[in-house]
N, C-alpha and C. Protein backbone atom coordinates (compact mmCIF):
# COMPACT_ATOMS: atom_id res chain seq x y z
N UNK A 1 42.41 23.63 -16.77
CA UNK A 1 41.59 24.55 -17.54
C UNK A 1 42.15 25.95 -17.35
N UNK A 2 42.20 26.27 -18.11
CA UNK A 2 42.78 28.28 -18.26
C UNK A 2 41.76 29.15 -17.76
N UNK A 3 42.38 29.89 -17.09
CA UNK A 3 41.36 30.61 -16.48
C UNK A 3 40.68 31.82 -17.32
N UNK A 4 41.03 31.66 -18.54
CA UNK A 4 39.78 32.13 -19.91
C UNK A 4 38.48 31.19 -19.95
N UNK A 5 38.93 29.77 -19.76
CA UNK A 5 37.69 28.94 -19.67
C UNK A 5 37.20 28.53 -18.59
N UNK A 6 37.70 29.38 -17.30
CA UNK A 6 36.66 29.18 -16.46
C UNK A 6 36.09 30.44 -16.39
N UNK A 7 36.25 31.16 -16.62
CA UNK A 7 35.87 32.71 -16.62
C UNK A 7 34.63 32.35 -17.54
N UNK A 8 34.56 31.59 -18.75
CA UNK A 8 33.50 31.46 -19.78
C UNK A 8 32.48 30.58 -19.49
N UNK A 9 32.67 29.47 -18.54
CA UNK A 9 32.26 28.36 -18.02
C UNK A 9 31.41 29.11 -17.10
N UNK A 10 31.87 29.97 -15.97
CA UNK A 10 31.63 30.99 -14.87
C UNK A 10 30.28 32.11 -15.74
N UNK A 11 30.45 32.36 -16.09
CA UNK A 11 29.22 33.19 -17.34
C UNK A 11 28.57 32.47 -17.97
N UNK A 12 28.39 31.21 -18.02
CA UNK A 12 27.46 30.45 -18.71
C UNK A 12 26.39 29.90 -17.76
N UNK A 13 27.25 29.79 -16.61
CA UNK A 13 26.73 29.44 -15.42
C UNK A 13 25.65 30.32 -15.11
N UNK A 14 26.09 32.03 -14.96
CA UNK A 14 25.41 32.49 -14.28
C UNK A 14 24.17 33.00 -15.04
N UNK A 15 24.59 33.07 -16.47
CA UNK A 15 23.15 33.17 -17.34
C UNK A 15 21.97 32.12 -17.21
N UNK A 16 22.68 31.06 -17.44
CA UNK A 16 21.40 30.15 -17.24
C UNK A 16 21.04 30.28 -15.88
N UNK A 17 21.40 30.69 -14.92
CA UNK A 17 20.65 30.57 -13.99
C UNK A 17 19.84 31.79 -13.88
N UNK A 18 20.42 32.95 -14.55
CA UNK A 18 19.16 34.27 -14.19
C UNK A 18 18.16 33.86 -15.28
N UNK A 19 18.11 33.18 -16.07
CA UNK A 19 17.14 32.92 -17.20
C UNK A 19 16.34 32.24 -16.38
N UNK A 20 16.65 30.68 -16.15
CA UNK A 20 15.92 30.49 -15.16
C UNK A 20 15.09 30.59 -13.68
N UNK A 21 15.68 31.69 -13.25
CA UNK A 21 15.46 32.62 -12.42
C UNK A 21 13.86 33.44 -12.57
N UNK A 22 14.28 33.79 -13.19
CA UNK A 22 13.17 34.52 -14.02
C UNK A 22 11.85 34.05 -14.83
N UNK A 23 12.20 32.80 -15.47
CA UNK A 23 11.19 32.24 -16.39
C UNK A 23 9.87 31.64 -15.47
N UNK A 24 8.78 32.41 -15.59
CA UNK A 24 7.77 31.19 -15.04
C UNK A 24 7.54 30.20 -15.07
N UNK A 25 6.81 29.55 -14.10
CA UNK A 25 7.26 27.73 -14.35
C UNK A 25 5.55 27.31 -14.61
N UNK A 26 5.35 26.08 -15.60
CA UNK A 26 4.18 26.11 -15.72
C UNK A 26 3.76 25.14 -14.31
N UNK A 27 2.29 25.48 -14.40
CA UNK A 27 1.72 24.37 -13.75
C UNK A 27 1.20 23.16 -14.09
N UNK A 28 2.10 21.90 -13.26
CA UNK A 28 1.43 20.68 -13.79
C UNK A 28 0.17 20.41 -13.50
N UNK A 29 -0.23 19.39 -14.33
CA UNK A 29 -1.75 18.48 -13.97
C UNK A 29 -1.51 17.43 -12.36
N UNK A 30 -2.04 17.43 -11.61
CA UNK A 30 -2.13 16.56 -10.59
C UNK A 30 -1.54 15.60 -11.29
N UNK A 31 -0.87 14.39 -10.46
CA UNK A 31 -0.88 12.86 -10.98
C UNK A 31 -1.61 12.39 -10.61
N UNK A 32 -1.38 11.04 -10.85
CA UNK A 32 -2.31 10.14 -10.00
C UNK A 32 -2.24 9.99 -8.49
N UNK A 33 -0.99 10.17 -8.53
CA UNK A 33 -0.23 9.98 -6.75
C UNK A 33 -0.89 10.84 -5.94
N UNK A 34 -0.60 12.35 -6.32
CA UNK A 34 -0.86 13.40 -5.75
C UNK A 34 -2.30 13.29 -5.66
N UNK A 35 -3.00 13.02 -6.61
CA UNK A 35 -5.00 12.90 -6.26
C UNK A 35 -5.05 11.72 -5.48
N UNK A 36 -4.31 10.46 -4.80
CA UNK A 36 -4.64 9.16 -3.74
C UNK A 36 -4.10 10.04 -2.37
N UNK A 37 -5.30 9.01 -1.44
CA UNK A 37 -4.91 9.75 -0.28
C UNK A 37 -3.95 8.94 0.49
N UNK A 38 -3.07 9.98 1.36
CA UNK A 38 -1.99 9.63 2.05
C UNK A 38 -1.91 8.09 2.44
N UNK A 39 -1.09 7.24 2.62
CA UNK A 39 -0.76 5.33 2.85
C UNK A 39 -1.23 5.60 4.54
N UNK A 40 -1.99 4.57 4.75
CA UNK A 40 -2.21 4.30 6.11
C UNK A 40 -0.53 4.03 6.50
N UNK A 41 -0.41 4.32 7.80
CA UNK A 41 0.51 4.12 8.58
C UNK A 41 0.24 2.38 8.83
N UNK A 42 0.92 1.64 9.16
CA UNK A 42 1.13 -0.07 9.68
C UNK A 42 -0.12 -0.51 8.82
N UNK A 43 0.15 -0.37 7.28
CA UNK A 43 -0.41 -1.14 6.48
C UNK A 43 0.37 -1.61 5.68
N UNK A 44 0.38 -3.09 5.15
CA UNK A 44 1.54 -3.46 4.13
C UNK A 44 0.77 -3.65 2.79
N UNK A 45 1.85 -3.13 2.03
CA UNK A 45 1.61 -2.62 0.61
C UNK A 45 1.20 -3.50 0.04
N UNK A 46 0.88 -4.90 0.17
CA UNK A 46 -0.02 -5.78 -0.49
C UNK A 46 -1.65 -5.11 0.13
N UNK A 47 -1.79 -5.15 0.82
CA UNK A 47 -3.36 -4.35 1.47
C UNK A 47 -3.24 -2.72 0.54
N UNK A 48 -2.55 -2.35 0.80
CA UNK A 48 -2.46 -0.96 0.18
C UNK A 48 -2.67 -1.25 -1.14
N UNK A 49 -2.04 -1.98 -2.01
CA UNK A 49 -2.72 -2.16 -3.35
C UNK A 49 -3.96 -2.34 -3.40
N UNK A 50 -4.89 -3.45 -2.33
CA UNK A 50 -5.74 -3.90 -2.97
C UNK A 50 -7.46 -2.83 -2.35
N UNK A 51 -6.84 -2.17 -0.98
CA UNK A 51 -7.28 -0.47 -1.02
C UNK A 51 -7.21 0.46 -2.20
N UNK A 52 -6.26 0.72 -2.60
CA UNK A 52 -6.19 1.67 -3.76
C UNK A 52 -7.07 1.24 -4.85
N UNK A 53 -6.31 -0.08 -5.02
CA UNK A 53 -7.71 -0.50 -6.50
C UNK A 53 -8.99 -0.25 -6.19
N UNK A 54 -9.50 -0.96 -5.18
CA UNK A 54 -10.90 -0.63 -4.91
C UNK A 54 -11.37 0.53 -4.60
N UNK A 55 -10.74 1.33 -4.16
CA UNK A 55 -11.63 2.92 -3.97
C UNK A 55 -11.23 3.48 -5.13
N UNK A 56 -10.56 3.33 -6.14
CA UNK A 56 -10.64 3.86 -7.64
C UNK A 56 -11.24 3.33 -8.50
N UNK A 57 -11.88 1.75 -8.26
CA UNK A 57 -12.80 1.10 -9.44
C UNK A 57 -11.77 0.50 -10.62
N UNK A 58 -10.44 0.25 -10.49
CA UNK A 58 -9.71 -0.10 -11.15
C UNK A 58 -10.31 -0.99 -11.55
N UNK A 59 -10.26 -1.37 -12.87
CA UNK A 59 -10.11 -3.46 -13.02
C UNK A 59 -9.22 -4.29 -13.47
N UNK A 60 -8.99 -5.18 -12.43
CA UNK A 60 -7.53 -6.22 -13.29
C UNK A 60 -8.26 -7.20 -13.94
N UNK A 61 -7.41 -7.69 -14.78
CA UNK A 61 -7.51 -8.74 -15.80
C UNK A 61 -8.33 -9.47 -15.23
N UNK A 62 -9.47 -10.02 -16.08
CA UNK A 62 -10.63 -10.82 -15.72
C UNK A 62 -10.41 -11.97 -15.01
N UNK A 63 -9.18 -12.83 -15.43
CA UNK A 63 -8.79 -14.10 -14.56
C UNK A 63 -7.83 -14.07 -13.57
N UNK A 64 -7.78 -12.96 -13.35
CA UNK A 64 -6.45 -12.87 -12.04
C UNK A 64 -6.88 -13.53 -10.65
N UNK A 65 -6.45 -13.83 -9.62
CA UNK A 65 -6.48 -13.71 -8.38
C UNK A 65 -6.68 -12.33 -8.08
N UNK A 66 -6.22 -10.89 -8.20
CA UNK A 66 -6.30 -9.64 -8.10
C UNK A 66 -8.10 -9.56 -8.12
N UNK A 67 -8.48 -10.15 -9.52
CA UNK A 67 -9.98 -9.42 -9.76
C UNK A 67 -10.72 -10.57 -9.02
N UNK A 68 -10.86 -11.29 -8.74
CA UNK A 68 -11.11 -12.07 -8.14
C UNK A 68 -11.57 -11.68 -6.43
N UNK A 69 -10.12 -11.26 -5.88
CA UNK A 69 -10.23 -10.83 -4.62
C UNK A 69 -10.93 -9.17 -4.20
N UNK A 70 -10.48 -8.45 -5.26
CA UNK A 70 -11.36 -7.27 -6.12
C UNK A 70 -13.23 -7.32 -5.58
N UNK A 71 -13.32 -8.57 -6.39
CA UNK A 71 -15.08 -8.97 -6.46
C UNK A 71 -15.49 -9.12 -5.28
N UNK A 72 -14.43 -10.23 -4.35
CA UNK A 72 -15.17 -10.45 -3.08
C UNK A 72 -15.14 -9.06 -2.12
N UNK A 73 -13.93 -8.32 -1.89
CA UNK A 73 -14.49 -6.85 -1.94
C UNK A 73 -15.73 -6.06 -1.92
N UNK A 74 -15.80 -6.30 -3.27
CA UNK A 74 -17.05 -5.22 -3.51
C UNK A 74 -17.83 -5.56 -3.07
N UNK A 75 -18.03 -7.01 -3.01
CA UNK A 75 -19.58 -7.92 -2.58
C UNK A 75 -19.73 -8.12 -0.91
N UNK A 76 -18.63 -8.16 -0.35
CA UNK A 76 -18.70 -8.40 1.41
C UNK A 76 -18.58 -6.90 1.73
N UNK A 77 -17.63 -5.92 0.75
CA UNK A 77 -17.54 -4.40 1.94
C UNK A 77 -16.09 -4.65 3.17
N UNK A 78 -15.67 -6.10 3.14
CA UNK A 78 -14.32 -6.50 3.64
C UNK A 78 -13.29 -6.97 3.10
N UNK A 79 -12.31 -6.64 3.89
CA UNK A 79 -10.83 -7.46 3.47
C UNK A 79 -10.87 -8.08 4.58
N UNK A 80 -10.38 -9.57 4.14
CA UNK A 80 -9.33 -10.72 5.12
C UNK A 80 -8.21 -10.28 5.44
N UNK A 81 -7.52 -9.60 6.36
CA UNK A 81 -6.15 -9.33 6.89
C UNK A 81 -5.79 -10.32 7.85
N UNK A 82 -4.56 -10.31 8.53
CA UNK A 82 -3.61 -10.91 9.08
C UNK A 82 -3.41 -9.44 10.47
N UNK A 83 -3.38 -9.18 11.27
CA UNK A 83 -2.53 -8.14 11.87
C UNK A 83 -2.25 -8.71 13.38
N UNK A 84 -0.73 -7.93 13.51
CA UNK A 84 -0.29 -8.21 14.55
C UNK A 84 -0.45 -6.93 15.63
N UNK A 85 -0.86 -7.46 16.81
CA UNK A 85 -0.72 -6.60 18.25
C UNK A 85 0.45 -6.44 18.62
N UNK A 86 0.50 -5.18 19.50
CA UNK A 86 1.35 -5.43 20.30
C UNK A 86 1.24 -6.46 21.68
N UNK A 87 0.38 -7.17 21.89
CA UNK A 87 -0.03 -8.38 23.07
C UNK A 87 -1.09 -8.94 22.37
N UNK A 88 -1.04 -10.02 23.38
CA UNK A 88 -2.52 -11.00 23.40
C UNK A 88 -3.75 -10.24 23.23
N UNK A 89 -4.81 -9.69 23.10
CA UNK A 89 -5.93 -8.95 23.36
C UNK A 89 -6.44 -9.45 24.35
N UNK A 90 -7.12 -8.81 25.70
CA UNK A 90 -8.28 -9.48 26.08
C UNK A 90 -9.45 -9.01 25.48
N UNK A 91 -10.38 -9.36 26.44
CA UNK A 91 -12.22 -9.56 25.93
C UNK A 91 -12.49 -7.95 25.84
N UNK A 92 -12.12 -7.60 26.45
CA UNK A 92 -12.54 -5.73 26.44
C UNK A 92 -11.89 -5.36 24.78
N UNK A 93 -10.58 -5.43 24.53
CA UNK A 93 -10.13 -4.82 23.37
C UNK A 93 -10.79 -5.36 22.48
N UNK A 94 -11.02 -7.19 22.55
CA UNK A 94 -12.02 -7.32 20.94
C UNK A 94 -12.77 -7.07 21.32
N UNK A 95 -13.79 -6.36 22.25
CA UNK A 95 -14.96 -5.88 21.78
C UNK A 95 -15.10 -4.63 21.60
N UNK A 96 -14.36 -3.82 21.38
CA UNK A 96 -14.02 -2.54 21.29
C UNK A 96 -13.58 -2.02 19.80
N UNK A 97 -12.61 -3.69 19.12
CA UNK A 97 -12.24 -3.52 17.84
C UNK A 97 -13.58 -4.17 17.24
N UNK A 98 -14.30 -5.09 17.70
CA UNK A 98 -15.52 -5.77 17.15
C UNK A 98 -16.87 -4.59 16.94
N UNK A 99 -16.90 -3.57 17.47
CA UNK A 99 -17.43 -2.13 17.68
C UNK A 99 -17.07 -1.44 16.28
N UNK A 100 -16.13 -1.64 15.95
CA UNK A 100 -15.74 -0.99 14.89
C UNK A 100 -16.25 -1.40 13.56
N UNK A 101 -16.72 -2.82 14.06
CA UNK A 101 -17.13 -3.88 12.50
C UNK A 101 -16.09 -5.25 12.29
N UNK A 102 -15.33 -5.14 13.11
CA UNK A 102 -14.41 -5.83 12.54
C UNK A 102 -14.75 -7.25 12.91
N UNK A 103 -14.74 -8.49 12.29
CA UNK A 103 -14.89 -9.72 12.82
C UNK A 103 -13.93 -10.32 12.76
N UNK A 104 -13.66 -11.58 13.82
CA UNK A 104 -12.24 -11.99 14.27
C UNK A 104 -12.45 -13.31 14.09
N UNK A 105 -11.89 -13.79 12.91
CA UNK A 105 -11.54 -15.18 12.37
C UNK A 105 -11.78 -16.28 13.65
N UNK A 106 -12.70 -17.20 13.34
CA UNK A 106 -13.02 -18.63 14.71
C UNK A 106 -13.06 -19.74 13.71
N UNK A 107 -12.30 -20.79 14.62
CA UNK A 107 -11.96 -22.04 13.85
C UNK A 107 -13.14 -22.89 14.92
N UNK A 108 -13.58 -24.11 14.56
CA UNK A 108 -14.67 -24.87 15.47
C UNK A 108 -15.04 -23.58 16.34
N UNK A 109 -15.35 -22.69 16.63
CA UNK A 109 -16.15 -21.67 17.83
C UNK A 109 -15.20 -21.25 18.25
N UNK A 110 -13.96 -21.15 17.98
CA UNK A 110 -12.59 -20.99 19.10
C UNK A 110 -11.89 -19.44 18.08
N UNK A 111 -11.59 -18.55 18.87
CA UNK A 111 -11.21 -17.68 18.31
C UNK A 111 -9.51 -18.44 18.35
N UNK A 112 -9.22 -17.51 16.76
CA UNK A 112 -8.13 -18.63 16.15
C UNK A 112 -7.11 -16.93 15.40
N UNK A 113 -6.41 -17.54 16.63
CA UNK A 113 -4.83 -16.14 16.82
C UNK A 113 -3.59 -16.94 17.47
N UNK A 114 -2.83 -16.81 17.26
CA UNK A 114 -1.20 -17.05 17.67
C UNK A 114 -0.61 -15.90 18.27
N UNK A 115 -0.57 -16.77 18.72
CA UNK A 115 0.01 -15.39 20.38
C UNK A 115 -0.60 -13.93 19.85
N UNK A 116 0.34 -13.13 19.52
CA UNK A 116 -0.71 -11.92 19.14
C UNK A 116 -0.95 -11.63 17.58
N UNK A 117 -1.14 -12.11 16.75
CA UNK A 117 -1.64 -12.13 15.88
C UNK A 117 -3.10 -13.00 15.10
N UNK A 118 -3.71 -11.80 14.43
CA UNK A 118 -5.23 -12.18 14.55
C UNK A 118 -5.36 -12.19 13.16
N UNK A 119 -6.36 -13.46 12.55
CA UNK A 119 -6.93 -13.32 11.76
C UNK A 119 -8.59 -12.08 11.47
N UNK A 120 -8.49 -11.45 10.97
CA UNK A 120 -9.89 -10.40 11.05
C UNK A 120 -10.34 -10.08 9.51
N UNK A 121 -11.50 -9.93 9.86
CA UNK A 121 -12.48 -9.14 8.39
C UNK A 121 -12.99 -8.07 8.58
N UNK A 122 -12.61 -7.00 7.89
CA UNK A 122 -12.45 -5.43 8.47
C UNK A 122 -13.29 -4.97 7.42
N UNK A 123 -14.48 -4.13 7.79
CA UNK A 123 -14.78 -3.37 6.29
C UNK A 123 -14.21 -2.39 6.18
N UNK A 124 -13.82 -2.15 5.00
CA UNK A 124 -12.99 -1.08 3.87
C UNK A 124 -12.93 -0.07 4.90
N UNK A 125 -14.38 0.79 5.21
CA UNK A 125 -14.34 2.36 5.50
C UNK A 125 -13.80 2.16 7.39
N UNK A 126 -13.60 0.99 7.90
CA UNK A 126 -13.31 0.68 9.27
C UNK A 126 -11.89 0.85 9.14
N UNK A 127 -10.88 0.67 8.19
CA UNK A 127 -9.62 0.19 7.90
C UNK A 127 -8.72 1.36 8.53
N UNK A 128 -8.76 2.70 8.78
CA UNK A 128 -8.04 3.62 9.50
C UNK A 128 -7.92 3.62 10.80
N UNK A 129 -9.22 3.31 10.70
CA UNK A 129 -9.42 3.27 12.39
C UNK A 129 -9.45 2.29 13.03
N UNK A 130 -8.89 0.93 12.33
CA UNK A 130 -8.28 -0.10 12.90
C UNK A 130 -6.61 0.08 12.96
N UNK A 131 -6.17 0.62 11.93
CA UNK A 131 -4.79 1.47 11.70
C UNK A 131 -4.42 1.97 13.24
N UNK A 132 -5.34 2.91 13.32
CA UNK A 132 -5.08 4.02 14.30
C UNK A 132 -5.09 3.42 15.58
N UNK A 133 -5.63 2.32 15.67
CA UNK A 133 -5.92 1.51 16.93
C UNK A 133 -4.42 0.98 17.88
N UNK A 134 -4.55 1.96 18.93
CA UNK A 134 -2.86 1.73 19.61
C UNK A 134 -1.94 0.50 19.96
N UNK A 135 -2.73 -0.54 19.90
CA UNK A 135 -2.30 -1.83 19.76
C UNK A 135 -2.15 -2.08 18.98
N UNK A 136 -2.09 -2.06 17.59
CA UNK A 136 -2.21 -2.41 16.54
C UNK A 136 -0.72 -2.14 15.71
N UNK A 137 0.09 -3.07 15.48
CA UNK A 137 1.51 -2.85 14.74
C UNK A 137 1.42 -3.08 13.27
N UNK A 138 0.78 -3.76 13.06
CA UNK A 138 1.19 -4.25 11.54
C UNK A 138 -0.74 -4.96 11.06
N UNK A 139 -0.59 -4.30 9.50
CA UNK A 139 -2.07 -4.74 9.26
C UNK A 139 -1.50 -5.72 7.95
N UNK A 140 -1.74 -6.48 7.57
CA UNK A 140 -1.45 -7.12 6.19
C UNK A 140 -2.73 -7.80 5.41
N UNK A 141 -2.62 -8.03 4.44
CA UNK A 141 -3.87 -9.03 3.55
C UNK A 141 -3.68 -10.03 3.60
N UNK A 142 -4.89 -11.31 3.68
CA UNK A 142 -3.95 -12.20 3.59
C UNK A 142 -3.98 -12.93 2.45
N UNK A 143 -4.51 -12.07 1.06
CA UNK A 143 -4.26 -12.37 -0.17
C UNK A 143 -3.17 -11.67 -0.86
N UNK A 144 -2.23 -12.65 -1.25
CA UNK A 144 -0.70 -12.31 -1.82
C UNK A 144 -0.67 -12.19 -2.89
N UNK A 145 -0.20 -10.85 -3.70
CA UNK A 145 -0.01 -10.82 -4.87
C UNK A 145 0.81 -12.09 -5.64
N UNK A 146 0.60 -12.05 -7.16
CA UNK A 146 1.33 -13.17 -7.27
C UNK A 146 2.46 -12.59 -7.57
N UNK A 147 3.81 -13.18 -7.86
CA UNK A 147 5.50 -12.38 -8.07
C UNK A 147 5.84 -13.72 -9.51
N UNK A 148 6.28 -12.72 -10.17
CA UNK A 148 6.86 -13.48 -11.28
C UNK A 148 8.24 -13.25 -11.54
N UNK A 149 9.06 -14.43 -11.47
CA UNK A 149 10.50 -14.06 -11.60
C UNK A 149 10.79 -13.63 -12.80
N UNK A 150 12.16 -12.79 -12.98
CA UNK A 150 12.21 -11.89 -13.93
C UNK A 150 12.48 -12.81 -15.12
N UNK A 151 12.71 -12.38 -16.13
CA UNK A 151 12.84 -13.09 -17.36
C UNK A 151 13.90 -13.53 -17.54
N UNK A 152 14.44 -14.74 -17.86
CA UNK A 152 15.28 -15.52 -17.65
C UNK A 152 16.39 -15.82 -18.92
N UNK A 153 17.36 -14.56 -18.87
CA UNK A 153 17.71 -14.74 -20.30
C UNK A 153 19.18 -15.50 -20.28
N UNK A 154 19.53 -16.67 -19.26
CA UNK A 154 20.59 -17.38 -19.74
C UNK A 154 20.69 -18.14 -20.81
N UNK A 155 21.37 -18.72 -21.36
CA UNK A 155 21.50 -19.44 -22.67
C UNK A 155 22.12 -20.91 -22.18
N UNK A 156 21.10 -21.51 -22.67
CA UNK A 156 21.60 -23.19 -22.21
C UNK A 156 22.15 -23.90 -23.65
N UNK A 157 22.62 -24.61 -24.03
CA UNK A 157 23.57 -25.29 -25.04
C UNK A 157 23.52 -26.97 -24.65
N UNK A 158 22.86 -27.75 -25.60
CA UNK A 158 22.75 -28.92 -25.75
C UNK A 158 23.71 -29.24 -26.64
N UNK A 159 24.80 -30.12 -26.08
CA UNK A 159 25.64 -30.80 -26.91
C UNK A 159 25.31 -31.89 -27.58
């Protein structure tokens, strides 16, 4: 390039930038993002969806699994999660997380966990402060979105 056209290139440059410099910028409308509140820390984004929907009143499609799990929601005030400890719990910690509201999944009378992971039913407004709970690594749902594989556009040929 000749250094006529960078010299011109060089001045095009610097206009648009004092223009923009200068120009006020409007203000956007909130999004949606920006009005939800911050993601719990050691929550997995299947729970995080089905948090978000419910404290916004969303509704999914009438026959989903989504609205479905939605309903039982609204009607218990809990989610079924999955979460893992960092250890076994003893009797002091579940009753400390049981303090909170939380109830801990029992099969025949037998509280029913694998090594450190617990089945629990947490209500909604308990859910941070089971988060926040220092043992506590990982929270999950244990209703799974469904996944649909993508659309399948090979071409098959019958001879």
């Amino acid at each position: 390039m000749s250094a006529k056209g960078r010299l011109f290139r060089g001045w095009m440059l610097l206009t648009l930038l004092s223009l923009l410099a200068g120009a006020p910028f409007a203000e956007r409308e909130p999004t949606l993002a920006a009005s939800q509140p911050a993601a719990i820390p050691k929550v997995a984004s299947n729970l995080g969806l089905l948090l978000t929907w419910h404290r916004n009143g969303m509704a999914a499609a009438p026959d989903s699994e989504l609205a479905r799990e939605l309903a039982k929601i609204a009607e218990t005030g809990q989610v079924q999660v999955s979460v893992r400890f960092t250890r076994v719990l003893s009797f002091a910690e579940r009753r400390q997380l049981e303090a909170l509201g939380v109830v801990f999944e029992r099969v025949a009378g037998e509280l029913a966990h694998l090594d450190r992971f617990y089945g629990l039913h947490v209500p909604i407004d308990a859910m941070e402060r089971l988060a926040a709970y220092p043992l506590v690594e990982w929270i999950e749902a244990v209703w799974q979105p469904v996944t649909l594989s993508p659309l399948d556009l090979s071409v098959t040929y019958n001879a």
